[in-house]
N, C-alpha and C. Protein backbone atom coordinates (compact mmCIF):
# COMPACT_ATOMS: atom_id res chain seq x y z
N UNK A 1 95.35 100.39 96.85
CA UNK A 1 94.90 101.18 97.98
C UNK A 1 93.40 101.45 97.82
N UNK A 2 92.59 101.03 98.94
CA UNK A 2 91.40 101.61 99.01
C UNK A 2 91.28 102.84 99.65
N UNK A 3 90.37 103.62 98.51
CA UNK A 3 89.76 104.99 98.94
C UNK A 3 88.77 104.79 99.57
N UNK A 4 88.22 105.98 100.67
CA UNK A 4 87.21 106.51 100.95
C UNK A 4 87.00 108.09 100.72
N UNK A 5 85.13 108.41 100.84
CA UNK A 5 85.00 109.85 101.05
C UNK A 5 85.61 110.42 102.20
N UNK A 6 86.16 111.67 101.91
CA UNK A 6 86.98 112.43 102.40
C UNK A 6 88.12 112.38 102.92
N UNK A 7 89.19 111.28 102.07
CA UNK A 7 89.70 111.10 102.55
C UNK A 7 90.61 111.96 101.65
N UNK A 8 91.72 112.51 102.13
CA UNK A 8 92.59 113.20 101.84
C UNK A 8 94.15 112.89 100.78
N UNK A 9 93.98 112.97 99.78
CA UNK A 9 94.73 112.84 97.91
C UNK A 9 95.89 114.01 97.88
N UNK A 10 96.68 113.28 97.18
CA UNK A 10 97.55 114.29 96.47
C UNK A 10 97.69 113.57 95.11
N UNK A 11 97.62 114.62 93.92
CA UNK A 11 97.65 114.21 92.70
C UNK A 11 98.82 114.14 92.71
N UNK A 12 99.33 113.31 92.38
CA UNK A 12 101.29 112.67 91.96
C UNK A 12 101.44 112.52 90.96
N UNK A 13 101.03 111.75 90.19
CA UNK A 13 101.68 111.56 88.79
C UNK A 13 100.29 111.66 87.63
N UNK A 14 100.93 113.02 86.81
CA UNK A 14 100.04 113.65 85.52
C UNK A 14 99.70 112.16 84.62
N UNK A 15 98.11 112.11 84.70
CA UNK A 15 97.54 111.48 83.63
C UNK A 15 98.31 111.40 82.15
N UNK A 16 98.35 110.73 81.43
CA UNK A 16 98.66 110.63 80.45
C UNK A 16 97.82 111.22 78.89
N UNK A 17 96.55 111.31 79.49
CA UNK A 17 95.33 111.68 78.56
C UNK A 17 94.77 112.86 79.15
N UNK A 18 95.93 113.67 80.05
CA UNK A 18 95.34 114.65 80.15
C UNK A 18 95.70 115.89 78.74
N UNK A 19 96.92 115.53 78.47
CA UNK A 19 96.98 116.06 76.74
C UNK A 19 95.82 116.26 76.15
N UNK A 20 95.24 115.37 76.13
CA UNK A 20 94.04 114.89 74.80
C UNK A 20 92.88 116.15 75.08
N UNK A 21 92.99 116.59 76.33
CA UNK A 21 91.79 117.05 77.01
C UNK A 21 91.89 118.70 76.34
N UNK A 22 91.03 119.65 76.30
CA UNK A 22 90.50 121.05 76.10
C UNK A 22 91.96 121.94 76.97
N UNK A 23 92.29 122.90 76.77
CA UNK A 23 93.13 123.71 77.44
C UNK A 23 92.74 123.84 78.54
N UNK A 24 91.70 124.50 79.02
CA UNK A 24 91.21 125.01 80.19
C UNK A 24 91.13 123.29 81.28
N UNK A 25 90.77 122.46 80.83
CA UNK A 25 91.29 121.11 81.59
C UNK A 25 92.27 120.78 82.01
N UNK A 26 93.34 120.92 80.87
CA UNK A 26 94.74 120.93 80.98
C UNK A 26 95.41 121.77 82.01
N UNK A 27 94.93 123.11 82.10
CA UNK A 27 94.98 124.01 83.21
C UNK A 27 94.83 123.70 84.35
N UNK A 28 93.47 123.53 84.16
CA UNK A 28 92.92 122.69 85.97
C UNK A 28 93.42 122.01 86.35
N UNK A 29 94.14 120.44 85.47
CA UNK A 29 95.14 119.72 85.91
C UNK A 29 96.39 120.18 86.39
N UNK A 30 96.91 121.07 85.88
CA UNK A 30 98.64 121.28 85.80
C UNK A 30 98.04 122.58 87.17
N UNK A 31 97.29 122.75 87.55
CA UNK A 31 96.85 124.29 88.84
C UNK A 31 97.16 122.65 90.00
N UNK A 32 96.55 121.51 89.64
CA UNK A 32 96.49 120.57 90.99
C UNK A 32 97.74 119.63 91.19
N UNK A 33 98.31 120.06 90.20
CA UNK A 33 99.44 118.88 90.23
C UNK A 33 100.31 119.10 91.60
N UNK A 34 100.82 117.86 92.57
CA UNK A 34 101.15 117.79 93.49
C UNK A 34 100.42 118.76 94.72
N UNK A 35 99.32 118.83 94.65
CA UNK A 35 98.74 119.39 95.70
C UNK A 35 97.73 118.26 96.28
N UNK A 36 97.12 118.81 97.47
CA UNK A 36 95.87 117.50 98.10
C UNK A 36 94.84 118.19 98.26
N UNK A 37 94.27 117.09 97.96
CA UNK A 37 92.40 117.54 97.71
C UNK A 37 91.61 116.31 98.93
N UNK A 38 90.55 116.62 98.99
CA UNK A 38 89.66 115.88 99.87
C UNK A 38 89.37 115.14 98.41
N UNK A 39 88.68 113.77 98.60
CA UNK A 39 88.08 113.16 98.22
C UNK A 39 86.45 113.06 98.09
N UNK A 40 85.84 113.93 97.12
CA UNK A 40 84.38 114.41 97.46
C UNK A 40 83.00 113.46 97.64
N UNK A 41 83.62 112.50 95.88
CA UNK A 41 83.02 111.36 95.95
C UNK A 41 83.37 110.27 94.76
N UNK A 42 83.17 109.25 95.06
CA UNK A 42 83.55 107.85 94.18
C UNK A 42 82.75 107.13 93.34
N UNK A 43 82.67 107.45 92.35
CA UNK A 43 81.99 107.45 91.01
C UNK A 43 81.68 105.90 90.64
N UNK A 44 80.74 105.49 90.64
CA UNK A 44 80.16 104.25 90.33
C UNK A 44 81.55 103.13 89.59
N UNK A 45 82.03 103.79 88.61
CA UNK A 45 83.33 102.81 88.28
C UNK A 45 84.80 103.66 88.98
N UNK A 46 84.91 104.12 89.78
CA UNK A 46 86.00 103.94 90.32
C UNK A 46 86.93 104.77 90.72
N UNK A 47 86.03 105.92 89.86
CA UNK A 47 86.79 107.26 89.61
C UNK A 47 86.87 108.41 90.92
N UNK A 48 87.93 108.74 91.42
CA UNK A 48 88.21 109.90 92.66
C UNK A 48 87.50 111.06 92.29
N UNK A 49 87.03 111.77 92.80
CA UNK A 49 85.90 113.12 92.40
C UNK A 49 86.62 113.78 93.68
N UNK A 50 87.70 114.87 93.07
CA UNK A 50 88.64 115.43 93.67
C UNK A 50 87.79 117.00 93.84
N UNK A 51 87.63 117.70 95.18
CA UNK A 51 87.05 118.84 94.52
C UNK A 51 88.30 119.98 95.32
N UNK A 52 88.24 120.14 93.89
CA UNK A 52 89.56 121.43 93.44
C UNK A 52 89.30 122.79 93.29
N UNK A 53 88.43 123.25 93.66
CA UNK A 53 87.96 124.69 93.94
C UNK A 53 88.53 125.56 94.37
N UNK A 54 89.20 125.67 95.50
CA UNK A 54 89.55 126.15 96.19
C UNK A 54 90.85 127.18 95.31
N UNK A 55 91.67 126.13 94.21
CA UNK A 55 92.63 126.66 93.73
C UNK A 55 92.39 126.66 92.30
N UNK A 56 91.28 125.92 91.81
CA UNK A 56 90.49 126.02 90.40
C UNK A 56 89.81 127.12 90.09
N UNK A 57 89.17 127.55 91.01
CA UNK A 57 87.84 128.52 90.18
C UNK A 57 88.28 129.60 90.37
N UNK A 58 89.10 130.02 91.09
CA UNK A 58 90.61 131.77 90.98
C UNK A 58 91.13 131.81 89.55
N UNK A 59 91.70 130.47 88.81
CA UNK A 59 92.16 130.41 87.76
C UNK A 59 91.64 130.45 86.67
N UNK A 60 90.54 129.87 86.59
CA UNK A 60 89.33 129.87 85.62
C UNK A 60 88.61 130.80 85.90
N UNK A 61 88.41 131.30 86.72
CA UNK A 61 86.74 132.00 86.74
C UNK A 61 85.83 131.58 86.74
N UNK A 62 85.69 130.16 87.41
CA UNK A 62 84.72 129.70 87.26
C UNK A 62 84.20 128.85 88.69
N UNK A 63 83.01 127.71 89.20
CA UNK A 63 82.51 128.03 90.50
C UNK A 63 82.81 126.35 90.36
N UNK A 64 82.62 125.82 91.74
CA UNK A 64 82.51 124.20 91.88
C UNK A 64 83.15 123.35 91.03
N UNK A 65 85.05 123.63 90.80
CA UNK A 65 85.77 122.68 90.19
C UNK A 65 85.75 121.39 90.58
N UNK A 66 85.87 120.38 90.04
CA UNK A 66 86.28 118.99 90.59
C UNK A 66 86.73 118.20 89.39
N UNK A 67 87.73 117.32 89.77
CA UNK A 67 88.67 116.84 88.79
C UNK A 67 88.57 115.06 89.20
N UNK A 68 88.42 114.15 88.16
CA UNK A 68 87.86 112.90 88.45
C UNK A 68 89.19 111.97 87.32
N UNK A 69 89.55 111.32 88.44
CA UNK A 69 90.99 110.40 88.04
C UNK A 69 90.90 109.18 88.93
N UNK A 70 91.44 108.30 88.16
CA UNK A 70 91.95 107.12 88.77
C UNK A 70 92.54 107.10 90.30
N UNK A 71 92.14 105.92 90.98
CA UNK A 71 93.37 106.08 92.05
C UNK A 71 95.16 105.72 91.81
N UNK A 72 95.24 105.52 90.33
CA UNK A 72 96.36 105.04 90.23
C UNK A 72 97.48 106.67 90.18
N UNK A 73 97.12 107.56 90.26
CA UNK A 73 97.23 109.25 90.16
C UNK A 73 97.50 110.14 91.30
N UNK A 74 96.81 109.25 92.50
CA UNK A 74 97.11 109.97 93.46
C UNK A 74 97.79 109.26 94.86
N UNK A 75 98.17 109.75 95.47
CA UNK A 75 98.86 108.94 96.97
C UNK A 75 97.65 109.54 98.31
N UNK A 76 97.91 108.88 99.46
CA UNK A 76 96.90 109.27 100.59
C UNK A 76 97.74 110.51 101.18
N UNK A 77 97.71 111.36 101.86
CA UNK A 77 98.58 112.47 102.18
C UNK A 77 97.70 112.50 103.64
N UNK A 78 98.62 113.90 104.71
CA UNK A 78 97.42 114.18 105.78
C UNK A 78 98.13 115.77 105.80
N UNK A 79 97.84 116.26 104.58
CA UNK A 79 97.83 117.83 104.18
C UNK A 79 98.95 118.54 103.72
C-alpha cells in the first residue's frame, strides 16, 4: 500500500522492537495502539511520521508527540 501525507492510519499490529525501546516509548506506543492518526510526514526511507499528540502529550506531559513506523503496522482507516 502506498501512503500519502495526511492520509489517515490506524496502528494495527504492535512493532516487535517496540520492547527494546525506553518505557515512556513503550507507553506512547501501547496509548496508540489501534487508534488513527493522520499521517504528518514520510521520512526519506519510508518511515510513517504519525502525529500522536492529541492522546500522547495528556499521558506524558509532554508537547508535539509523533510516533514513526513502518507501513507494514498500520492499515488506511477514514476515522
Amino acid at each position: 500500500m502506498s501512503y500519502q501525507v495526511g492520509d489517515l492510519v490506524r496502528l494495527t499490529t504492535m512493532p516487535a522492537w517496540v520492547k527494546t525501546l525506553p518505557e515512556e516509548s513503550q507507553l506512547a506506543f501501547k496509548t496508540c495502539f489501534r487508534r488513527s492518526y493522520k499521517i504528518a510526514h514520510i521520512t526519506r526511507d519510508g518511515l510513517l511520521v504519525l502525529d500522536v499528540s492529541r492522546d500522547v502529550d495528556p499521558v506524558l506531559g509532554t508537547n508535539h508527540n509523533d510516533l514513526r513506523v513502518e507501513p507494514d503496522y498500520v492499515t488506511p482507516t477514514r476515522g
